[in-house]
Structures are given as structure tokens and as C-alpha cells.
Protein backbone atom coordinates (compact mmCIF):
# COMPACT_ATOMS: atom_id res chain seq x y z
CA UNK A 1 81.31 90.00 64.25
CA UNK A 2 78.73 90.47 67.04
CA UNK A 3 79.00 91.21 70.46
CA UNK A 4 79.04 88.30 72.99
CA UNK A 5 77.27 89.27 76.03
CA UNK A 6 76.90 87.78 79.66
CA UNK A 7 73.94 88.50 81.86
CA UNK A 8 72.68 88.72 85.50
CA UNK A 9 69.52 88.90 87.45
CA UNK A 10 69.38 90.08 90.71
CA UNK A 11 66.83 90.57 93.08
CA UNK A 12 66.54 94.66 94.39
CA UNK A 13 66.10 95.90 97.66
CA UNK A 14 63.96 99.19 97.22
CA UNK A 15 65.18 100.86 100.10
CA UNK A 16 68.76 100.29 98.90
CA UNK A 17 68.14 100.31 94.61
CA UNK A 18 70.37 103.17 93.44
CA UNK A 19 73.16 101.59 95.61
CA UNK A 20 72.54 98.33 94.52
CA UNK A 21 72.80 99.50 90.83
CA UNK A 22 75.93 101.76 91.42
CA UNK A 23 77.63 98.87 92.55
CA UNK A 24 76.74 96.56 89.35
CA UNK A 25 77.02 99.85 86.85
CA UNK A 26 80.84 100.19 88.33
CA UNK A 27 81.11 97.09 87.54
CA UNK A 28 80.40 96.82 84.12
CA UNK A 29 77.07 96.05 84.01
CA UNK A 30 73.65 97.59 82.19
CA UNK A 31 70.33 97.78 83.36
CA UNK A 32 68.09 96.09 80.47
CA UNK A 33 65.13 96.01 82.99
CA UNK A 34 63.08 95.77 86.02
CA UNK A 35 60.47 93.38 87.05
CA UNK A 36 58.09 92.46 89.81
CA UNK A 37 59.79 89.19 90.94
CA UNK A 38 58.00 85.92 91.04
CA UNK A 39 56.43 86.27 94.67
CA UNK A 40 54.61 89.54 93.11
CA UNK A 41 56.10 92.07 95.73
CA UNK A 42 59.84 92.13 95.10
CA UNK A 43 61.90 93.45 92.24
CA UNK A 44 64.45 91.98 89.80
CA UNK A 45 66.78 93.39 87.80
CA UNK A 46 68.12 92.03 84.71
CA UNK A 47 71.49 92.95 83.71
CA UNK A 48 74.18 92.96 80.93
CA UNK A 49 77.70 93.46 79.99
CA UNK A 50 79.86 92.14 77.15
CA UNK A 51 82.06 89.20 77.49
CA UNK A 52 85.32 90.89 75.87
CA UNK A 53 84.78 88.12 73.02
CA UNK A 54 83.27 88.04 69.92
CA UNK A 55 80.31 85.70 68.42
């Protein structure tokens, strides 16, 4: 069976990234990537973590 997974994108603050990601990363979650957001001078993260169930 394959993993089941849940994700998340959030928008990052740059003066406040690492602690941004600590707090998702304690949480569970992975950092899959990072990309300008859609006004061209933010960032977004995209993030995932398994569900706990199976596919």
C-alpha cells in the first residue's frame, strides 16, 4: 500500500523563514519547495506530511 499524504501552502515571511519552517517541521510537516508567490515578490512554501492512512 502507498502512502496517503496531506499538503499545505503557506505564504513565507523572509525576515521570519527559518521560524516559520521550525514551527511547520515540529509539526510534522516537509518542505517539498519554495516559490515566488503569485504577486512576483513573496514566497510560498509547499508542504507535506502523511495522513497516518494508507491509499
Amino acid at each position: 500500500m502507498a502512502i496517503t499524504w496531506e499538503y499545505a501552502t503557506i505564504p513565507l515571511l523572509i525576515h521570519n523563514t527559518k521560524a516559520i519552517l521550525d514551527q511547520w517541521g515540529a509539526d510534522g510537516w516537509e518542505l517539498v519547495q519554495v516559490v515566488p508567490g503569485p504577486d512576483g515578490t513573496g514566497l510560498v512554501a509547499y508542504l507535506k506530511r502523511p495522513t497516518g492512512g494508507q491509499g
